[in-house]
Protein backbone atom coordinates (compact mmCIF):
# COMPACT_ATOMS: atom_id res chain seq x y z
CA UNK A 1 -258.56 30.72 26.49
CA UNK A 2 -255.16 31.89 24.96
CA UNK A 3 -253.88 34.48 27.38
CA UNK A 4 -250.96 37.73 27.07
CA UNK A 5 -248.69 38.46 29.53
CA UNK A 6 -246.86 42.14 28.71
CA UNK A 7 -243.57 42.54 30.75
CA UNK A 8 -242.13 46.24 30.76
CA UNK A 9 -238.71 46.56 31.83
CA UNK A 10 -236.24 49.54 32.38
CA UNK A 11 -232.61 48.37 32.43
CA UNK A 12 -229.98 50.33 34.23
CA UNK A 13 -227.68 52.20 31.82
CA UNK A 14 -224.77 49.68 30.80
CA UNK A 15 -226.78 46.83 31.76
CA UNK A 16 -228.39 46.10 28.16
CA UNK A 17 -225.79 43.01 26.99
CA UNK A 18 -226.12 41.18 30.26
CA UNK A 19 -230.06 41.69 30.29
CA UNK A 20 -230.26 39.99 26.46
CA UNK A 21 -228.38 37.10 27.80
CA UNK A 22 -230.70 36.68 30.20
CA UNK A 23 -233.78 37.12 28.02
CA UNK A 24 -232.70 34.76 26.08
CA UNK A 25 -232.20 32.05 28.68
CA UNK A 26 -235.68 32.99 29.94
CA UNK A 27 -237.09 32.43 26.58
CA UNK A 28 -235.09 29.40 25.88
CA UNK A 29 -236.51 27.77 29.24
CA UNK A 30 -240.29 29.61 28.84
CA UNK A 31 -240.62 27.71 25.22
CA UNK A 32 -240.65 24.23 27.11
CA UNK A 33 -243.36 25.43 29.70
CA UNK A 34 -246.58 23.69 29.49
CA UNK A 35 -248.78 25.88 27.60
CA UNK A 36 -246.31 28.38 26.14
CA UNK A 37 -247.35 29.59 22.10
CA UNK A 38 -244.87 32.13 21.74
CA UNK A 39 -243.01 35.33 22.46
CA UNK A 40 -240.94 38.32 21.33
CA UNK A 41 -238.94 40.94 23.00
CA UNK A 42 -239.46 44.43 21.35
CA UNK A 43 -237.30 47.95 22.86
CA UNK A 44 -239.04 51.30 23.21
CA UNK A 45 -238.04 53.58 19.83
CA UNK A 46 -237.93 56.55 22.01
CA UNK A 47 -235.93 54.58 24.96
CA UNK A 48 -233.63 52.30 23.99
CA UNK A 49 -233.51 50.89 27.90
CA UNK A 50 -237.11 50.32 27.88
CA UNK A 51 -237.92 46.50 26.45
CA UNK A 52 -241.50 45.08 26.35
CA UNK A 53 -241.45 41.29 26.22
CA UNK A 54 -245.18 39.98 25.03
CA UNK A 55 -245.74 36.22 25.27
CA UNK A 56 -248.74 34.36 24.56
CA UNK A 57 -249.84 31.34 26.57
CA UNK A 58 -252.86 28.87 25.99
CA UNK A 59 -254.00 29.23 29.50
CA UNK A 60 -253.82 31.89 32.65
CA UNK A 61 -252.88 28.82 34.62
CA UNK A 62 -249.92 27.92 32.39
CA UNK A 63 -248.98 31.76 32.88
CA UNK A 64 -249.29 31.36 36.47
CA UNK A 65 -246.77 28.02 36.86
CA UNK A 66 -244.83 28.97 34.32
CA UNK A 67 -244.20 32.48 36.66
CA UNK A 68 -244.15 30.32 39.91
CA UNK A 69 -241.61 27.87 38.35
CA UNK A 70 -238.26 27.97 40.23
CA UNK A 71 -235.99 28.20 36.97
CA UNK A 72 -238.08 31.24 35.53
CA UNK A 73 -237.85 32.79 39.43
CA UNK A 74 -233.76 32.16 39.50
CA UNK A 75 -233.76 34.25 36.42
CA UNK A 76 -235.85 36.77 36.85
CA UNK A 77 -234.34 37.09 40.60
CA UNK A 78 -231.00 38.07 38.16
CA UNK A 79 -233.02 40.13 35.77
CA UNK A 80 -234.47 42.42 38.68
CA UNK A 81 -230.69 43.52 39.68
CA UNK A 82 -230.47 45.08 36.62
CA UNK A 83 -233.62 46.98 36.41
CA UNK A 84 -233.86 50.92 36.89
CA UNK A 85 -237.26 50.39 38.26
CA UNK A 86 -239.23 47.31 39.05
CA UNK A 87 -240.72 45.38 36.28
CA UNK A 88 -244.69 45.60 35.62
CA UNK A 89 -246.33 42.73 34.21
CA UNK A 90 -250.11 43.03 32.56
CA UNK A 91 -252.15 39.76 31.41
CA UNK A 92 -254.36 40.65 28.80
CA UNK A 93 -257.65 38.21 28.28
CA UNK A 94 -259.23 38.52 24.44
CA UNK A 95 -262.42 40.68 25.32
């Protein structure tokens, strides 16, 4: 069962160029996971240092290796010294 994984991150103020770099490489690596379908970053209207990254993977166990995976953790490891707050994640199962 096709699963999506919601990522909500707050980027520190001045951070935003270094933080699409890094989305990118994410993204870049995440589309060769096992079980990846797809993705897209989106940023809040009403703040701009707010982006929501939704991906959508055929499996909660793909989710899960793709997030235990040592190149997605050297990234994210990166990604989480730019954050204003620490990032939530949600998996969402079709009901």
């Amino acid at each position: 069962m096709a699963v999506k994984i919601i990522i909500d991150r707050k980027v520190k103020k001045g951070k935003k160029e270094e933080l699409s770099q890094l989305l990118k490489e994410l993204r870049m690596k995440a589309i060769s996971a096992k079980g990846y379908i797809s993705g897209e970053t989106l940023r809040a209207s009403d703040d701009p240092n707010n982006y929501i990254v939704i991906s959508t993977w055929q499996s909660l166990e793909d989710w899960k290796n793709w997030e235990k995976a040592p190149e997605r953790k050297s990234i994210h490891n990166k990604i989480e010294k730019l954050m204003a707050r620490p990032t939530k994640v949600k998996i969402l199962l079709n009901a």
